[in-house]
Structure formats: structure tokens, C-alpha cells
N, C-alpha and C. Protein backbone atom coordinates (compact mmCIF):
# COMPACT_ATOMS: atom_id res chain seq x y z
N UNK A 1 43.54 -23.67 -35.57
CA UNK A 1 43.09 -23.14 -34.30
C UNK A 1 43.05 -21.61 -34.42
N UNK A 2 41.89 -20.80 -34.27
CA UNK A 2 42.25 -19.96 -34.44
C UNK A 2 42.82 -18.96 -32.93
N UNK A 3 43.58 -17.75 -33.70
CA UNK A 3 44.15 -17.11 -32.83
C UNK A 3 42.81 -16.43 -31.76
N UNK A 4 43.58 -16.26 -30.68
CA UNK A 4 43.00 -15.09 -29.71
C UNK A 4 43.49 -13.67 -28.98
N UNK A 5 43.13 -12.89 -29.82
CA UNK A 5 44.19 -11.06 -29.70
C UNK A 5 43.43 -11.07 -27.96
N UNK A 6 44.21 -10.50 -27.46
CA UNK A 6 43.59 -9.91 -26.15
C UNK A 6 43.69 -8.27 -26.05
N UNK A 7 42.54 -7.44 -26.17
CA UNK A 7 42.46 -5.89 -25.77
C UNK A 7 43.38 -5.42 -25.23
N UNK A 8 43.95 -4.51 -25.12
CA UNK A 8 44.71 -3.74 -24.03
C UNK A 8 43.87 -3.09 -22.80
N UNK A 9 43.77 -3.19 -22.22
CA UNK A 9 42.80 -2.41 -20.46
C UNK A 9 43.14 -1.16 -20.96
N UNK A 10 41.86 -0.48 -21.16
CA UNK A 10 41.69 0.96 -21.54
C UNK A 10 42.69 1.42 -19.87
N UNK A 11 43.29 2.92 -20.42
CA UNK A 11 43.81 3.84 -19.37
C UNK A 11 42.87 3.96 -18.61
N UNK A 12 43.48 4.01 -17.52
CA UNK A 12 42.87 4.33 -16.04
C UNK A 12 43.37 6.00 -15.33
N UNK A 13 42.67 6.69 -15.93
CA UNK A 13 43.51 7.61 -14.91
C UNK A 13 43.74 8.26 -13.74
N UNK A 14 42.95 7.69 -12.66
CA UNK A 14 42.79 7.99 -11.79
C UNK A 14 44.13 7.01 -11.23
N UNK A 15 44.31 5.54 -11.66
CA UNK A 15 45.22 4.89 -11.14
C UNK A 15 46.45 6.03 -11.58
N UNK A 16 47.19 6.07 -13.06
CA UNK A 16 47.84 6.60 -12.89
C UNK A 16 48.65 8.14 -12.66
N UNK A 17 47.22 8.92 -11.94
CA UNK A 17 47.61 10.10 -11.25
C UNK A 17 47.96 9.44 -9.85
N UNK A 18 47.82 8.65 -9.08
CA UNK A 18 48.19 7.73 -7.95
C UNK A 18 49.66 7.17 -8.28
N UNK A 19 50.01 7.02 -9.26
CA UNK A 19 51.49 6.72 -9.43
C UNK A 19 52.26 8.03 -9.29
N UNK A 20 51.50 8.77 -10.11
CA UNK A 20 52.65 9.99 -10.30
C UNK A 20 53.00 11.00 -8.90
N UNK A 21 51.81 10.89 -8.13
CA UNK A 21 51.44 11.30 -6.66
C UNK A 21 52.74 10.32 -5.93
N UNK A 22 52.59 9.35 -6.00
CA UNK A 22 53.20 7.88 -5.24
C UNK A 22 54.90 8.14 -5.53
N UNK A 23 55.06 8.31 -6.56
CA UNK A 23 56.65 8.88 -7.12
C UNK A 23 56.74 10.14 -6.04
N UNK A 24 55.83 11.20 -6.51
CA UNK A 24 56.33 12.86 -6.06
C UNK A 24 56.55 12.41 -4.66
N UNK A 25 55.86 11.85 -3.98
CA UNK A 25 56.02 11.83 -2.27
C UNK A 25 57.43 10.66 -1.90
N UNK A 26 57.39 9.88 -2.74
CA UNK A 26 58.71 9.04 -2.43
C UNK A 26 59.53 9.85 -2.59
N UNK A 27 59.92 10.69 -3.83
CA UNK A 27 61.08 11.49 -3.55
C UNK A 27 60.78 12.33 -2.45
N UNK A 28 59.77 13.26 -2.28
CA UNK A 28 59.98 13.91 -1.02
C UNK A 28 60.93 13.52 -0.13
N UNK A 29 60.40 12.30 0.40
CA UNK A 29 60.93 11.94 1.89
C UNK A 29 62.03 11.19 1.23
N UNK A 30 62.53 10.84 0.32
CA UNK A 30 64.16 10.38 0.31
C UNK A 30 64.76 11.77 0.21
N UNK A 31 64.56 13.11 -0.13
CA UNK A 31 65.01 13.97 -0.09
C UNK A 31 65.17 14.26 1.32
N UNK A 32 64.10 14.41 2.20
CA UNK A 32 63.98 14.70 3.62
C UNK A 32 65.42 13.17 4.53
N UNK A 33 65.09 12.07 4.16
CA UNK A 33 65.91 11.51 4.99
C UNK A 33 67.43 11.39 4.39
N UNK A 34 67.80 11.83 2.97
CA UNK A 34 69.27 12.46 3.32
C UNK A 34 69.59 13.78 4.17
N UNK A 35 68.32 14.20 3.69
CA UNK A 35 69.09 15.95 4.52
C UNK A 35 69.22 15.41 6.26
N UNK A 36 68.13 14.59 6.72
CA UNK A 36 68.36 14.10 7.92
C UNK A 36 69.86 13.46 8.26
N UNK A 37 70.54 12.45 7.26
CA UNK A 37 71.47 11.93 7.39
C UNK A 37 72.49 12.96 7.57
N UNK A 38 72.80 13.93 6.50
CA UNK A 38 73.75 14.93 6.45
C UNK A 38 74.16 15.69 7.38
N UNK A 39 72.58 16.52 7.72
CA UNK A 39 72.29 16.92 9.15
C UNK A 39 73.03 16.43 10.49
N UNK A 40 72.50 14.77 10.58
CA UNK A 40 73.08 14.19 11.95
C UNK A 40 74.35 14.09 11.74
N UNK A 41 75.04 13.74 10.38
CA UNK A 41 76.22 13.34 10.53
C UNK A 41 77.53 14.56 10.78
N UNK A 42 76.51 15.69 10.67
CA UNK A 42 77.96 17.10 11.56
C UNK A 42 77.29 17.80 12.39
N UNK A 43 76.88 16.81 13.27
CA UNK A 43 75.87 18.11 14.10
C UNK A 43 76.15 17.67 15.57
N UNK A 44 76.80 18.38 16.16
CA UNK A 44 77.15 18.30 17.97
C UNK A 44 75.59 18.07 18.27
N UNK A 45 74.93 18.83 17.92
CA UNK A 45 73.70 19.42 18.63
C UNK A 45 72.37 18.17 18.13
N UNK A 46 73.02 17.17 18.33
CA UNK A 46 71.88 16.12 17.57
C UNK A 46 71.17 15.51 18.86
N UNK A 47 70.47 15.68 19.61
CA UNK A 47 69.91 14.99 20.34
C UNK A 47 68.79 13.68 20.30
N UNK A 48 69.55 12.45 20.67
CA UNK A 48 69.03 11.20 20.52
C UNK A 48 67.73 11.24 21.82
N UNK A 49 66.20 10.83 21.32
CA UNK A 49 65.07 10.78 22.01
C UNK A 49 64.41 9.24 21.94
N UNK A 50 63.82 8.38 23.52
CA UNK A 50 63.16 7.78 22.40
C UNK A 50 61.70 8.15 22.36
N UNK A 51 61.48 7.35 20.86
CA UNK A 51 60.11 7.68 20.29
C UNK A 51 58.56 7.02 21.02
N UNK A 52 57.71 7.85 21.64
CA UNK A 52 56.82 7.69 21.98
C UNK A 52 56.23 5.83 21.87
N UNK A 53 56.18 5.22 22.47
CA UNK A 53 55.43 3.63 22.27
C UNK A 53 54.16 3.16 21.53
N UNK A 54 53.86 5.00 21.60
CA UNK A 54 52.28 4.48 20.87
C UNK A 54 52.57 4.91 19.26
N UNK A 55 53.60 5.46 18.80
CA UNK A 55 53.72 4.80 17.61
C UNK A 55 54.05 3.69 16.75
N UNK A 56 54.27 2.41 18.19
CA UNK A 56 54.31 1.29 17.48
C UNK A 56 52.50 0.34 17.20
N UNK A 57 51.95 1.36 18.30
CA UNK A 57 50.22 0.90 18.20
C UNK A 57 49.83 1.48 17.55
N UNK A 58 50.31 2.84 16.71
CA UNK A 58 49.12 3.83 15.45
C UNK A 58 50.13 2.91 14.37
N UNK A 59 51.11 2.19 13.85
CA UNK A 59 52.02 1.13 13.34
C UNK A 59 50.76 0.53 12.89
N UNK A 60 50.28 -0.42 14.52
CA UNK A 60 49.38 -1.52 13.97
C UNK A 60 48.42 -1.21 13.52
N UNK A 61 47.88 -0.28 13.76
CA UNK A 61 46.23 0.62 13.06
C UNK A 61 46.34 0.44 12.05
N UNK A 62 47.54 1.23 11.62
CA UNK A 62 47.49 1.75 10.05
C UNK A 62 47.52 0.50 8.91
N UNK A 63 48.74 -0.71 9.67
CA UNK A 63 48.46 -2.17 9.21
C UNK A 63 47.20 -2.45 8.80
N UNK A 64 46.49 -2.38 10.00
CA UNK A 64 45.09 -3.00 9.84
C UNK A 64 43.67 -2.42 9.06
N UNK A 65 43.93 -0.96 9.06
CA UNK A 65 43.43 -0.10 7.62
C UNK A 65 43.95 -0.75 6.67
N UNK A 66 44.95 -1.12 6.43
CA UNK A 66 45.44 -1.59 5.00
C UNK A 66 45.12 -2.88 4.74
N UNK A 67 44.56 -3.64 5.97
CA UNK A 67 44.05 -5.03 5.14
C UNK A 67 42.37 -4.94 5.48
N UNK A 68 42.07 -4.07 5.79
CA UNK A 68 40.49 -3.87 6.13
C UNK A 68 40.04 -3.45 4.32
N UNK A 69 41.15 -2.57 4.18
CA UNK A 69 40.58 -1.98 2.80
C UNK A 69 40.97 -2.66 1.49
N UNK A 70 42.05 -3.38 1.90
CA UNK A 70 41.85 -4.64 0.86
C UNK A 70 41.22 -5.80 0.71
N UNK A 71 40.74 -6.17 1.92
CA UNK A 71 39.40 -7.11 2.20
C UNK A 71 37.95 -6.67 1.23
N UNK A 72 37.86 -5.41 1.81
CA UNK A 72 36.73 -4.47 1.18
C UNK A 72 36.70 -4.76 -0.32
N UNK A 73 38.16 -4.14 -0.91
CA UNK A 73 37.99 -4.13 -2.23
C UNK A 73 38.10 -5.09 -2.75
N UNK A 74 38.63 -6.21 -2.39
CA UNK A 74 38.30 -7.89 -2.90
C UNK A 74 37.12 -8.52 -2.97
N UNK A 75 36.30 -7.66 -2.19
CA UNK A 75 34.95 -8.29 -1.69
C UNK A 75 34.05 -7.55 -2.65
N UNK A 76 34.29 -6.30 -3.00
CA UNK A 76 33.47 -5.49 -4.04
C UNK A 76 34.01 -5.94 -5.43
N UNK A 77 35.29 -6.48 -5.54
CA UNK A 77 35.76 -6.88 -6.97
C UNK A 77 35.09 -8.08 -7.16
N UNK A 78 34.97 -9.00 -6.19
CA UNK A 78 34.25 -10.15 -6.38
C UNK A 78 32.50 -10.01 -7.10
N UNK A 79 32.12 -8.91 -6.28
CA UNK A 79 30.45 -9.06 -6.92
C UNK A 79 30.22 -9.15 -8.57
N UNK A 80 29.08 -10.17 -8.66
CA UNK A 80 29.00 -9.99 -10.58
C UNK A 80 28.72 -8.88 -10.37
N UNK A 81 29.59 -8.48 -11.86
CA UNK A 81 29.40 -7.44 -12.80
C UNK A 81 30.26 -6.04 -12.19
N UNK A 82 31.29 -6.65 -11.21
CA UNK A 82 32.10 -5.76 -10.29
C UNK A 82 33.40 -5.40 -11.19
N UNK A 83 33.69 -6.00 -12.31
CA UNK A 83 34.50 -5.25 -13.63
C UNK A 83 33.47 -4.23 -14.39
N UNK A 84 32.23 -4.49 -14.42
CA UNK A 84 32.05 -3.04 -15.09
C UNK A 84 31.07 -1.84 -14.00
N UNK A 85 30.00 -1.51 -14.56
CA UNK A 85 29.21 -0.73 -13.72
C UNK A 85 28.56 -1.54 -12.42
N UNK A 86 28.37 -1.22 -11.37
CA UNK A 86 27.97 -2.29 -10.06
C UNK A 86 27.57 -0.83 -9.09
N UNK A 87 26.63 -1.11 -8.29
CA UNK A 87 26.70 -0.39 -6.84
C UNK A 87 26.70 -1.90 -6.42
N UNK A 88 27.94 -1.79 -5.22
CA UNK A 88 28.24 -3.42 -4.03
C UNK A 88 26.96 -2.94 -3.27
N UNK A 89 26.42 -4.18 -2.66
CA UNK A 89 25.86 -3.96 -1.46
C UNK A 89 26.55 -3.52 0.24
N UNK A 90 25.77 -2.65 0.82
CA UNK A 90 26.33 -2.06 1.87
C UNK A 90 27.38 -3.19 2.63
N UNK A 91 27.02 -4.37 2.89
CA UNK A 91 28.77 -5.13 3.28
C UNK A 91 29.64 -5.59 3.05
N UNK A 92 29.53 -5.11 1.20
CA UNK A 92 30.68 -5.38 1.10
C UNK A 92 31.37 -3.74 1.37
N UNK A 93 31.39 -2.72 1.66
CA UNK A 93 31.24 -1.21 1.93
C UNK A 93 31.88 -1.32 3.31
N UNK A 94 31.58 -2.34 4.10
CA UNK A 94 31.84 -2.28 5.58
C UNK A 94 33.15 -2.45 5.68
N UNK A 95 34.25 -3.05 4.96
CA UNK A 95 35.61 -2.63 4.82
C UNK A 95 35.97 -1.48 5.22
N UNK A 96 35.19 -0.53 4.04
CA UNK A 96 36.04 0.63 4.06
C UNK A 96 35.45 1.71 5.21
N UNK A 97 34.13 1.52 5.81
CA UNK A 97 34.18 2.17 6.83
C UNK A 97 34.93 1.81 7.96
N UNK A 98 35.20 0.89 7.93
CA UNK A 98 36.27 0.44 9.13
C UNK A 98 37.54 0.99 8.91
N UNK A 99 38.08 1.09 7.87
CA UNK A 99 39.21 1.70 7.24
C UNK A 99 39.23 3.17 7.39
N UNK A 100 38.11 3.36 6.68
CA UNK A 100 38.19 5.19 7.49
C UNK A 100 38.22 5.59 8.87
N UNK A 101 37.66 4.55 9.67
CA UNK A 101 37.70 4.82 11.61
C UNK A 101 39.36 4.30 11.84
N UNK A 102 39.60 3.76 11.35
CA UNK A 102 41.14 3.24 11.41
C UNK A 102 42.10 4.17 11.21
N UNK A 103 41.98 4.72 9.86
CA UNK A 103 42.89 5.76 9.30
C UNK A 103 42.60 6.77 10.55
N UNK A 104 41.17 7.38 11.01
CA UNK A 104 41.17 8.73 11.70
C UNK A 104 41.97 8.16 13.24
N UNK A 105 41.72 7.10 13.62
CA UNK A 105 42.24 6.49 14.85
C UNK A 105 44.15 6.97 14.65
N UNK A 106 44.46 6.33 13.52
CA UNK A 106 45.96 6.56 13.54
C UNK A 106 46.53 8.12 13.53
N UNK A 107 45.55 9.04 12.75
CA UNK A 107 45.85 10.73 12.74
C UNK A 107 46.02 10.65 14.15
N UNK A 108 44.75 10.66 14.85
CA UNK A 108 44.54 11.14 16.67
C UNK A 108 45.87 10.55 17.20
N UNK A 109 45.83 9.44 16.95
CA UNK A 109 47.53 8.33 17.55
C UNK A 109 48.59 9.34 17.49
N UNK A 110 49.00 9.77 16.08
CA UNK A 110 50.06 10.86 15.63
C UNK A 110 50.07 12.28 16.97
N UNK A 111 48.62 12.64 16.95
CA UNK A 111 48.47 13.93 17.45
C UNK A 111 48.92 13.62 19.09
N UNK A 112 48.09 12.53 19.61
CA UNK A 112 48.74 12.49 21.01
C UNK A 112 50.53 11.87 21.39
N UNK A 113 51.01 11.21 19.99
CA UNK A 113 52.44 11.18 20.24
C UNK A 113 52.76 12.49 20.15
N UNK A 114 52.56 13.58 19.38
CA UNK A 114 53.01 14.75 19.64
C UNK A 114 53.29 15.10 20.74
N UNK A 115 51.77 15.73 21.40
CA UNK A 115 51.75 15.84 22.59
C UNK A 115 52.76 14.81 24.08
N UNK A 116 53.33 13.72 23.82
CA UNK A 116 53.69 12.98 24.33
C UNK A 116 55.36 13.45 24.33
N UNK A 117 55.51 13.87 23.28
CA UNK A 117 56.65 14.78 22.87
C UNK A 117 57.17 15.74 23.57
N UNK A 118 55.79 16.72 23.01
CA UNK A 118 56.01 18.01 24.20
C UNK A 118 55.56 17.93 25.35
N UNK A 119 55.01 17.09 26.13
CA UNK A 119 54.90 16.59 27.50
C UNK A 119 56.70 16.70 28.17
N UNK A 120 57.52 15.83 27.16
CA UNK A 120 59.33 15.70 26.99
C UNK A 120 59.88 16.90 27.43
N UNK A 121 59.41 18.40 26.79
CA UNK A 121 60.10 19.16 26.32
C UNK A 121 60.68 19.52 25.28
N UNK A 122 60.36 18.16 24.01
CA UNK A 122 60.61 18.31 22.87
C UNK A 122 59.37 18.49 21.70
N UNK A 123 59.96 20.05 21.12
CA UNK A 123 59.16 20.31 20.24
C UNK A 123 60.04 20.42 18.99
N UNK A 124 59.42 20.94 17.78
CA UNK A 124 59.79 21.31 16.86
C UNK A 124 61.46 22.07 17.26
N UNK A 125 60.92 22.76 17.65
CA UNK A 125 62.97 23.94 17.29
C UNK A 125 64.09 23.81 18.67
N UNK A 126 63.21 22.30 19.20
CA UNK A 126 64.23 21.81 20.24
C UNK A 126 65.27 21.30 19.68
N UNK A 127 65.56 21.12 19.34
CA UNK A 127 66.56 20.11 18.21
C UNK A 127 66.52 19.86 16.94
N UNK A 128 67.38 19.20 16.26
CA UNK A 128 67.63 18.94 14.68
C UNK A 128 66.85 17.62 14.69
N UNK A 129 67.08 16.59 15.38
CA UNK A 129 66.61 15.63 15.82
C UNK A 129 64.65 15.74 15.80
N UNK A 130 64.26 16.50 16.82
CA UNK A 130 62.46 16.08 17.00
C UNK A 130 61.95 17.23 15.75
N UNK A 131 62.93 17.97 15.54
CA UNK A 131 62.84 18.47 14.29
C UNK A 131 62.03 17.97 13.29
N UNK A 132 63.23 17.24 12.73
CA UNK A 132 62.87 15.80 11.37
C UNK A 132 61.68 15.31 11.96
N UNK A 133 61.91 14.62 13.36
CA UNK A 133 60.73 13.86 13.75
C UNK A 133 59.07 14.82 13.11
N UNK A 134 58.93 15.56 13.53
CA UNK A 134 58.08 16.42 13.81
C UNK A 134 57.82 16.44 11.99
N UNK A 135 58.44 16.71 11.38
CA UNK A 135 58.41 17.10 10.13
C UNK A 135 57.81 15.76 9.20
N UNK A 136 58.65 14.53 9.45
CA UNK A 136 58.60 13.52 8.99
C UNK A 136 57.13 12.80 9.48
N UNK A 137 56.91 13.27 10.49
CA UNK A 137 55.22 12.67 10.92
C UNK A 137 54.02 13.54 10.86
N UNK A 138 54.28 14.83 10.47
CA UNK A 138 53.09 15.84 10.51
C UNK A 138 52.97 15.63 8.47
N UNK A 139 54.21 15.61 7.89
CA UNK A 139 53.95 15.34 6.50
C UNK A 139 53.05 13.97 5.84
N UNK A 140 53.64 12.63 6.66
CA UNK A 140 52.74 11.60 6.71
C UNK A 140 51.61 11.87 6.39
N UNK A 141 51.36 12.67 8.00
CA UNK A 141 49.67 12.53 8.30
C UNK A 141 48.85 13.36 7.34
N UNK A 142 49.89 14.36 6.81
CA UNK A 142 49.02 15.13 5.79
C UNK A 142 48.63 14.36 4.95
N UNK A 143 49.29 13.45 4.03
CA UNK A 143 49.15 12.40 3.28
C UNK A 143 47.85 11.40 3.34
N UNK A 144 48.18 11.00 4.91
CA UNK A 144 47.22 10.12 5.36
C UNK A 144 45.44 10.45 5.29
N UNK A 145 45.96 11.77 5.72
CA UNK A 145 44.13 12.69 5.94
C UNK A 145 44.01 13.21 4.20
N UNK A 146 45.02 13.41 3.35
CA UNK A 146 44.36 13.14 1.55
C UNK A 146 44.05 12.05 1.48
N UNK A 147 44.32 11.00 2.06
CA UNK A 147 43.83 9.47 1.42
C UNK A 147 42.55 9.18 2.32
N UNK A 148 42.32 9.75 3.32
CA UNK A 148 40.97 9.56 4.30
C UNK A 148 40.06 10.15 2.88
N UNK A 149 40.24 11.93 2.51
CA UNK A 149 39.65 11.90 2.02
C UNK A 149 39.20 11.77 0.29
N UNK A 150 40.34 10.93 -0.12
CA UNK A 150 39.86 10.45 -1.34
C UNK A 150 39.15 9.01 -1.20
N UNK A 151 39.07 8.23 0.07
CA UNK A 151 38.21 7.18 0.48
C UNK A 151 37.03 7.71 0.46
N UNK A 152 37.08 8.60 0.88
CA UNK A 152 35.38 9.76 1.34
C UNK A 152 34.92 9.40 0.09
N UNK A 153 35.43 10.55 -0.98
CA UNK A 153 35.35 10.05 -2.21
C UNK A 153 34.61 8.76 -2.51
N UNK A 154 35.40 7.92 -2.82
CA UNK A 154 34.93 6.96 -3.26
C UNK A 154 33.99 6.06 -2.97
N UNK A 155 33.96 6.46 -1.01
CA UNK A 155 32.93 5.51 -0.75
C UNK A 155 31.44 6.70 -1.11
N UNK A 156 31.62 7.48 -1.22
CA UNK A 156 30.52 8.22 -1.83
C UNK A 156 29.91 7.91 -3.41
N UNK A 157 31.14 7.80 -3.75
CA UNK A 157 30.29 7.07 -5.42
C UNK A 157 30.10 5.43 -5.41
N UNK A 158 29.84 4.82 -4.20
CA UNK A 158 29.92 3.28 -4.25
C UNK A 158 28.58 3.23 -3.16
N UNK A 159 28.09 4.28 -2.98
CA UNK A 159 26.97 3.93 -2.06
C UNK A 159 25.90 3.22 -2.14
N UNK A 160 24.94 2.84 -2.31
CA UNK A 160 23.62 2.17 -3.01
C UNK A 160 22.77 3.13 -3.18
N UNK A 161 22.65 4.28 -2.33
CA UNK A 161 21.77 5.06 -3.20
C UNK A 161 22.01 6.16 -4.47
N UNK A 162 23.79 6.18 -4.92
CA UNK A 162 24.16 6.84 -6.03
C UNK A 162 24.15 6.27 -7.19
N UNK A 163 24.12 6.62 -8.36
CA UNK A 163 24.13 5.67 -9.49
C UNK A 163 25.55 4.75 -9.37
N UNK A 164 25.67 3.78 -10.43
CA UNK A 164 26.35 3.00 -10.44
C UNK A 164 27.55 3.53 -11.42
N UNK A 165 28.94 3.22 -10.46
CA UNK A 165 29.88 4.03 -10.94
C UNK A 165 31.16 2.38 -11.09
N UNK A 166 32.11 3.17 -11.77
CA UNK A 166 33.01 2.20 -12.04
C UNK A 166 34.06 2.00 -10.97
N UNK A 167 34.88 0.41 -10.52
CA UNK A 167 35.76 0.19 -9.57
C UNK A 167 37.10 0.73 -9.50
N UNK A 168 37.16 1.41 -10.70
CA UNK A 168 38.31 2.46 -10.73
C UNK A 168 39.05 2.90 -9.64
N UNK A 169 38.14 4.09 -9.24
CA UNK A 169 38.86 4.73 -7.94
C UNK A 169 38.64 3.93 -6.71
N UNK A 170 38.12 3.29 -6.62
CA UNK A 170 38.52 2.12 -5.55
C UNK A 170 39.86 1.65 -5.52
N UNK A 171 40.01 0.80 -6.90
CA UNK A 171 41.52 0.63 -6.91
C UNK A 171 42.58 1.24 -6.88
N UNK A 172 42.43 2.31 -7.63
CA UNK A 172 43.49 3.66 -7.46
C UNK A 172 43.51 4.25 -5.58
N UNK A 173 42.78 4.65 -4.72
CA UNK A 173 42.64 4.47 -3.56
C UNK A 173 43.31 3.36 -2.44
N UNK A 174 42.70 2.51 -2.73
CA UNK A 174 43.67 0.85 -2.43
C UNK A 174 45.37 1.54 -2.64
N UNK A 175 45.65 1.56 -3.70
CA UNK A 175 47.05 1.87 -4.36
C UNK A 175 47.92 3.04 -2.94
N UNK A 176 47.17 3.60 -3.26
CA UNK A 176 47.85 5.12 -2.22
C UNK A 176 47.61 4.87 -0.84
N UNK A 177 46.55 3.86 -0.33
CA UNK A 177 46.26 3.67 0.96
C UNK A 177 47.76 3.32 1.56
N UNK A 178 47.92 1.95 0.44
CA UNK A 178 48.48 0.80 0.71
C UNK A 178 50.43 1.69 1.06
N UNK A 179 50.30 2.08 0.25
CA UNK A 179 51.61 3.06 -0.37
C UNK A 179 51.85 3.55 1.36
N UNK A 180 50.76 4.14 1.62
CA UNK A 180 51.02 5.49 2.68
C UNK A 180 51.17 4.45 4.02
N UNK A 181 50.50 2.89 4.41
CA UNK A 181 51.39 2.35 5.15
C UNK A 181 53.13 1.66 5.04
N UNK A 182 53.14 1.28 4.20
CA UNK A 182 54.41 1.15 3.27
C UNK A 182 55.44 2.20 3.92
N UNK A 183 54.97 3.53 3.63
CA UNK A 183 55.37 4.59 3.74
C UNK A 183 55.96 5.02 5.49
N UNK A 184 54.64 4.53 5.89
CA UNK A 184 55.20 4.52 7.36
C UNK A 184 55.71 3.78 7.85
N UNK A 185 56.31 2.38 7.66
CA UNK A 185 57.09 1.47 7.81
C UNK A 185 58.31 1.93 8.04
N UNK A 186 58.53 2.63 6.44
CA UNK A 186 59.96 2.97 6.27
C UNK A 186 60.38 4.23 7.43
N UNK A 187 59.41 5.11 7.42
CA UNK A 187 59.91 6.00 8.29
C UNK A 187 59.57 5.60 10.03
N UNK A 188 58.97 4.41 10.32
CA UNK A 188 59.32 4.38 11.91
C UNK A 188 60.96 3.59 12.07
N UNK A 189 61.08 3.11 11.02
CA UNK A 189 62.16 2.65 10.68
C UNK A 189 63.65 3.62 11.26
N UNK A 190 63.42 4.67 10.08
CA UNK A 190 64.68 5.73 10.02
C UNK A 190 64.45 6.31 11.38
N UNK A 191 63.38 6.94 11.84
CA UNK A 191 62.84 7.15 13.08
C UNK A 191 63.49 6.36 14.45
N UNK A 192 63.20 5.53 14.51
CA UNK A 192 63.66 4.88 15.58
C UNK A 192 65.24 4.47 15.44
N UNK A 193 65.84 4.31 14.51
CA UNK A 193 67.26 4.09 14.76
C UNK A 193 68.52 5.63 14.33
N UNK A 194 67.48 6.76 14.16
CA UNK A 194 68.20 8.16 13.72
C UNK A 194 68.03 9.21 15.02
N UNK A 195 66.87 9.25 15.92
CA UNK A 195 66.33 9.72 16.76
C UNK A 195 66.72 9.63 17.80
């Protein structure tokens, strides 16, 4: 019988600059939520808030970006010839524009919990407390609005009228989308029971 060697999957590097990105920001914010811990744990001046309601609805947005855009990219991985060179046709594309109105829906969400904040009286240098808050959700969103626009990106080289480009940064994209709800999980998490 004879044998069968299998290739190794040439490097990807767009995936793994998305790892190394995906690492740097995880440490970030485990750095940020000890100093939070340390912080609360000697601080008279810690004032407990609760957190706006509509960050449990920019929560579900961001959910639903994350399976809009994995729908998308299942649906573009599926087309023949969607392992090598392919332009998808425009629906399978309709994922990710939904994903991008999603993602910008959840920024605006962020911006009017702000405001919902300082409606409170709580801003930034009110406390140690809306502090973090403030810090821990304006950093997110920075995150969030790089991954809006490395979607831009990509849905720009996946258009039908550009040449035909590889599913690469699709997947690498997917990766960091997925990450950056992940991401906010954990911090409505620390959020709501530190705050």
C-alpha cells in the first residue's frame, strides 16, 4: 500500500500577526484587571455603580457580529475553489456587511453608555471605579473599530469587481473578530461584579 506524506499548510501570515496582536491585548487587559484588583482592594474611595443596561444589549450585538461573520465565512469557504483563488458572489459577502453594521451599532451602544454615565455624574476622574470602567471600554472599542477596519479591508479584496484574492485574511479577521467578543465577555464580567 503505498504511503501518503501530507504537505504542511504553507505560513499564513496574516493569521499569525492576529495571534501575536491576540496575545499583546490579552496581556494588556490582564495587566489592567490586576491593577483594578489591587486598586479596589485598598481603596476607601472605591465607588460601587451600576453599569448602564444597554451594555447587556451592545453584549448581544457584538454576539451576533460574531456569528453573522462566521456564517459569512463558512459560506465563502464553502464556494468551489474557496481554498485557493475565488471572488464569492455578493451573498455570500452579505455576512459581513451585516457584521460591519453590527460592529458600528455596538461602538454607538459603548458611546451612549458613556453618556449614560455622565448623565450619573460619573466620569473618568470621578472615581477609581468608572475610572477602570471608562478605560476598560474606550480600550475595547479601540480594538473593536481596528477590527471594523481590517473587515473594511478584507471585504474590499473579496468584492466581485477586484481581482481574485486568497481566503486568508478572511480567516485571520474571523480570528480577531471572534477574540474581541470573547474579549468582551470577560470584561462585562469583571465589570459588573468589580463596579
Amino acid at each position: 500500500m503505498p504511503r501518503t506524506t501530507t504537505q504542511p499548510s504553507p505560513p499564513q501570515p496574516a493569521r499569525t500577526g492576529i495571534w501575536i496582536a491576540i496575545g499583546t491585548i490579552g496581556m494588556s487587559f490582564a495587566a489592567l484587571t490586576s491593577a483594578m484588583v489591587v486598586r479596589q482592594s485598598g481603596a476607601a474611595d472605591w465607588r460601587h455603580f451600576q453599569l448602564p443596561s444597554l451594555l447587556y444589549v451592545n453584549t448581544v450585538v457584538l454576539l451576533a457580529s460574531s456569528g453573522t461573520l462566521e456564517w459569512s465565512r463558512r459560506r465563502i469557504a464553502a464556494i468551489p475553489g474557496g481554498t485557493g483563488s475565488f471572488v464569492p458572489p455578493l451573498q455570500a459577502l452579505s455576512g459581513l456587511y451585516i457584521t460591519l453594521a453590527l460592529g458600528l451599532l455596538f461602538v454607538t451602544g459603548q458611546v451612549i453608555a458613556w453618556r449614560q454615565l455622565a448623565a450619573q455624574g460619573l466620569f473618568l476622574a470621578t472615581a477609581p471605579s468608572s475610572a477602570f470602567f471608562y478605560v476598560f471600554t474606550a480600550l475595547h472599542g479601540v480594538h473593536v473599530v481596528g477590527g471594523l477596519g481590517g473587515l473594511v479591508y478584507v471585504l474590499s479584496r473579496l468584492r466581485p469587481t477586484v481581482s481574485p484574492v486568497r481566503p486568508a485574511p478572511l480567516g485571520a479577521a474571523a480570528l480577531y473578530w471572534h477574540f474581541m467578543a470573547g474579549l468582551w465577555l470577560y470584561l462585562l464580567v469583571i465589570l459588573a461584579t468589580r463596579v
